[in-house]
C-alpha atoms as a PDB file:
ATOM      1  CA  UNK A   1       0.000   0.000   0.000  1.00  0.00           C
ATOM      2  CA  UNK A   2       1.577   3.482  -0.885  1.00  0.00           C
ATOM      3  CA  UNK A   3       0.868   6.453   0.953  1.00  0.00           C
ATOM      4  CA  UNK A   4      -0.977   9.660  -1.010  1.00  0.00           C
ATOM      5  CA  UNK A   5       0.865  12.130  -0.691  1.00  0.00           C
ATOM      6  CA  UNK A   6      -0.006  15.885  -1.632  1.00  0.00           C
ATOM      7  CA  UNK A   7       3.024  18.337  -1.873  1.00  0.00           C
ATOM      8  CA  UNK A   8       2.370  22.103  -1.445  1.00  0.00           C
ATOM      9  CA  UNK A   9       5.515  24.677  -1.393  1.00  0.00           C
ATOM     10  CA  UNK A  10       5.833  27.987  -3.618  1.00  0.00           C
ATOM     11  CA  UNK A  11       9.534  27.065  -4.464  1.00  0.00           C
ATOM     12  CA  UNK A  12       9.361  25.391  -7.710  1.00  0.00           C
ATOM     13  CA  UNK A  13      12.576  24.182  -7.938  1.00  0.00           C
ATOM     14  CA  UNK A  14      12.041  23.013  -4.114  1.00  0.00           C
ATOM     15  CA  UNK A  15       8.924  21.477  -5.078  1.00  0.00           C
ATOM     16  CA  UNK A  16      10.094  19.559  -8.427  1.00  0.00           C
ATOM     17  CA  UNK A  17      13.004  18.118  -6.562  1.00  0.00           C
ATOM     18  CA  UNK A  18      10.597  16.989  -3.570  1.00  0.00           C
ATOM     19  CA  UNK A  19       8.685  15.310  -5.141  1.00  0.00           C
ATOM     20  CA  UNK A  20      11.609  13.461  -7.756  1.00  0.00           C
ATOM     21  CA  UNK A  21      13.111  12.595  -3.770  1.00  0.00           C
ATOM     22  CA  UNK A  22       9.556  11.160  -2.782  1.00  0.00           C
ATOM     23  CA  UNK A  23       8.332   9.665  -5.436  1.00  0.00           C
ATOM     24  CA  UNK A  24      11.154   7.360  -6.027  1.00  0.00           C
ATOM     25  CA  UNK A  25      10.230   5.574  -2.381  1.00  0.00           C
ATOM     26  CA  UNK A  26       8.145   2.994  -3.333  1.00  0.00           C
ATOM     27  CA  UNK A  27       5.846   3.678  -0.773  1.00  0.00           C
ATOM     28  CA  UNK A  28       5.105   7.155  -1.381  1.00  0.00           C
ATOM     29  CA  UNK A  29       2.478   8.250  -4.371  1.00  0.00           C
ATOM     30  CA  UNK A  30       2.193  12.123  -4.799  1.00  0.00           C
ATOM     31  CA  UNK A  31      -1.001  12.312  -5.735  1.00  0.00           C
ATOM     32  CA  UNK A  32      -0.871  16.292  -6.633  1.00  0.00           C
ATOM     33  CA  UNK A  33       1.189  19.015  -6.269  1.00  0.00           C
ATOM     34  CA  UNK A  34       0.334  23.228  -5.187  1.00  0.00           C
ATOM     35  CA  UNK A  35       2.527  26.722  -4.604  1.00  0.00           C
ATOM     36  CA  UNK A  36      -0.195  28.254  -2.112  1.00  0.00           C
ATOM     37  CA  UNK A  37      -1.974  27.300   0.714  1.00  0.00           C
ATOM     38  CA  UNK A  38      -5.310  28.074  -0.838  1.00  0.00           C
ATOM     39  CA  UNK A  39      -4.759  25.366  -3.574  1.00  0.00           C
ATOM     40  CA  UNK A  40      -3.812  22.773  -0.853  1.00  0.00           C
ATOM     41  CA  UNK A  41      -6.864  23.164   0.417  1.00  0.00           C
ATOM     42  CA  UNK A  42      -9.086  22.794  -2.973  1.00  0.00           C
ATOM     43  CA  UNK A  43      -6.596  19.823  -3.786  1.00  0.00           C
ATOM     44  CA  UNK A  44      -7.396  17.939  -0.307  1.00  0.00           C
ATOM     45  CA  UNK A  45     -11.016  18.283  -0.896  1.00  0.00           C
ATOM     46  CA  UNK A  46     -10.328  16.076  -4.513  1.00  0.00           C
ATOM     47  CA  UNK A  47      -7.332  13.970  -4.535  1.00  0.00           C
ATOM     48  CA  UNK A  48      -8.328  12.684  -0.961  1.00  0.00           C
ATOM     49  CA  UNK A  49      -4.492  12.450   0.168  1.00  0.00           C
ATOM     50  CA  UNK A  50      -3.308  10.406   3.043  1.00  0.00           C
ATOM     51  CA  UNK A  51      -1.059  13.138   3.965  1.00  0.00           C
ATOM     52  CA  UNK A  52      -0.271  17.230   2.854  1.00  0.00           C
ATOM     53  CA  UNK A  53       3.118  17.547   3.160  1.00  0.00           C
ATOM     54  CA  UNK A  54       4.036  21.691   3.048  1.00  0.00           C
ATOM     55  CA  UNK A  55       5.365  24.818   3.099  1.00  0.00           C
ATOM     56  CA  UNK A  56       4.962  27.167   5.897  1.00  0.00           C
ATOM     57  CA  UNK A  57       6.033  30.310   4.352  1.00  0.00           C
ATOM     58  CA  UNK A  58       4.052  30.639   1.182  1.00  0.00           C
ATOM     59  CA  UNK A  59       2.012  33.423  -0.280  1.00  0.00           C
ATOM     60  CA  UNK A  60      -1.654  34.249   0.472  1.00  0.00           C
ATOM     61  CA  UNK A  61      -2.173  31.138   3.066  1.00  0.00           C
ATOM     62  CA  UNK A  62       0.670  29.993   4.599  1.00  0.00           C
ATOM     63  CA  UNK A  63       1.174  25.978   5.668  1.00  0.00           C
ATOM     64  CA  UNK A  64      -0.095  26.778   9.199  1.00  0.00           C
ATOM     65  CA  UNK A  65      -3.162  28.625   8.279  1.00  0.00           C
ATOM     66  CA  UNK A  66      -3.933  25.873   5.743  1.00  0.00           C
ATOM     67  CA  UNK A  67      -3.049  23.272   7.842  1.00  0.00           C
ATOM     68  CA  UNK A  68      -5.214  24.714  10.652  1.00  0.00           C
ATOM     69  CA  UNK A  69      -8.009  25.034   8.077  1.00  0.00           C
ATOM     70  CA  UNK A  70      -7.471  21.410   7.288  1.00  0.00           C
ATOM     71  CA  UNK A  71      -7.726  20.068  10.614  1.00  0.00           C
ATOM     72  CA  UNK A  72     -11.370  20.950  10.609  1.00  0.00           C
ATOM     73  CA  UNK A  73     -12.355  20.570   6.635  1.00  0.00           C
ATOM     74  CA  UNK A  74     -10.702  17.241   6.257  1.00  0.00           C
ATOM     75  CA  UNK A  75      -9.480  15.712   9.766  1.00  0.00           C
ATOM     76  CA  UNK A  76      -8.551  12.557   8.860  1.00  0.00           C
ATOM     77  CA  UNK A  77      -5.540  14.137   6.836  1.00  0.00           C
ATOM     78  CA  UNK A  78      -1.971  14.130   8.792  1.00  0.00           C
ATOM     79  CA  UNK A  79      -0.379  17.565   7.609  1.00  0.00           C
ATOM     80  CA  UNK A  80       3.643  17.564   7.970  1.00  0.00           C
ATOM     81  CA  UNK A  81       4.838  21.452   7.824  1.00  0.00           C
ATOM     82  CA  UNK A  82       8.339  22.037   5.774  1.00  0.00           C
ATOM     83  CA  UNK A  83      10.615  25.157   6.937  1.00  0.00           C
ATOM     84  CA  UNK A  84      13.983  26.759   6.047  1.00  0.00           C
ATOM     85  CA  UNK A  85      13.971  28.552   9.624  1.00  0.00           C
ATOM     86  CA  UNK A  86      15.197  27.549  12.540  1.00  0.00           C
ATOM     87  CA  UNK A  87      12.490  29.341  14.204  1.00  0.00           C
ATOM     88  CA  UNK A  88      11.127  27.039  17.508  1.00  0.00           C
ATOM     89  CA  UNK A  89       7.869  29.115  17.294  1.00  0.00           C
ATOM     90  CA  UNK A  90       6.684  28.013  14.093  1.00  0.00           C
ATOM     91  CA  UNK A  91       7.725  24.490  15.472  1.00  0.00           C
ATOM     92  CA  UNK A  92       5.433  25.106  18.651  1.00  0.00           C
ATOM     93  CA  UNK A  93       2.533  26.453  16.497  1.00  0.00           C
ATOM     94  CA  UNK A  94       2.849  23.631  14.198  1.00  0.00           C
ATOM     95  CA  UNK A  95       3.021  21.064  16.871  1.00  0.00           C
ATOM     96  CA  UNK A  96      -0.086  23.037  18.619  1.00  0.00           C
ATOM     97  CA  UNK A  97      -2.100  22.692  15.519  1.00  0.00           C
ATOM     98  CA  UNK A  98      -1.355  18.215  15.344  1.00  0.00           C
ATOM     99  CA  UNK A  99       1.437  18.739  12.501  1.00  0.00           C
ATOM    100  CA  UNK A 100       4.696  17.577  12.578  1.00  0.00           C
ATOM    101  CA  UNK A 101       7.404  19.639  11.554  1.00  0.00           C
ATOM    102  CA  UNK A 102      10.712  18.800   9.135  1.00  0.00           C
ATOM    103  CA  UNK A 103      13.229  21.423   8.403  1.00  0.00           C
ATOM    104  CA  UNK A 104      14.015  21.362   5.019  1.00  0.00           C
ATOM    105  CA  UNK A 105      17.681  20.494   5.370  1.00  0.00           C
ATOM    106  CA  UNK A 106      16.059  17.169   6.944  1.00  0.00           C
ATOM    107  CA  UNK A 107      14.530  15.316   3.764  1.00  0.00           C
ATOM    108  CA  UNK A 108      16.144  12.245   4.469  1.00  0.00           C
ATOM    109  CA  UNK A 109      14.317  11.866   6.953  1.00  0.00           C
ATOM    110  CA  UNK A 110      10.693  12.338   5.596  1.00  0.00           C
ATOM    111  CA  UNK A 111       9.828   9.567   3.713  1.00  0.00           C
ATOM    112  CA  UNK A 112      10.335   7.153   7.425  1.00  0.00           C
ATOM    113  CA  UNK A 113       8.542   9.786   8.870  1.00  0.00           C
ATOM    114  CA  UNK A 114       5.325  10.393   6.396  1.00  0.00           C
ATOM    115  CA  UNK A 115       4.938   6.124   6.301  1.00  0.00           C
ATOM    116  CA  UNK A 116       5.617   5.549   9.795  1.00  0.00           C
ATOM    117  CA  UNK A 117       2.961   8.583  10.830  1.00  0.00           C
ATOM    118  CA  UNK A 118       0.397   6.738   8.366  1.00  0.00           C
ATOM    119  CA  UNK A 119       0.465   3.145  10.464  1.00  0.00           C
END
């Protein structure tokens, strides 16, 4: 069984390379892929994804306002928040909110993370 996985950063190049890393682990699909916050949301309501895995600094909605958003529109998603800062607020706020939180210097670390939070 692979885990859907929606991807949601307004980096492009970030974003393209995420989801090469990701989608070569066997047990990761990515199911869809968004720059904004606001799309995440429209693309969670659609593709159905196990898990949103995203930004948390993007333009118009950023991850934690989307990922507060989807705790209540779809609650049986598991929303992982991605961030270039070192900044243990956003990590707080994150955690406050059910999220985990990666840094984005920590990829290798994600895949084990996004299948082990989905059993």
């Amino acid at each position: 069984m692979s885990l859907r996985v929606l991807i949601v950063d307004d980096d492009e190049v970030f974003l393209k390379s995420l989801e090469s890393r990701l989608g070569g682990d066997g047990r990761i699909e990515i199911v869809g892929r968004a720059t904004r916050g606001t799309d995440a949301l429209r693309l969670t309501r659609t593709l159905v994804p196990d898990i949103v895995l995203m930004d948390i600094a993007m333009p118009r909605m950023d991850g934690l306002t989307a990922a507060r958003r989807l705790r209540k529109t779809a609650p049986g998603v598991r929303v992982f928040i991605l961030t270039g800062s070192d900044v243990t607020a956003d990590q707080n706020r994150a955690h406050e909110l059910g999220a985990r939180f990666f840094r984005k210097d920590e990829l290798d670390e994600v895949a084990d993370a996004l299948y082990a939070a989905a059993r």
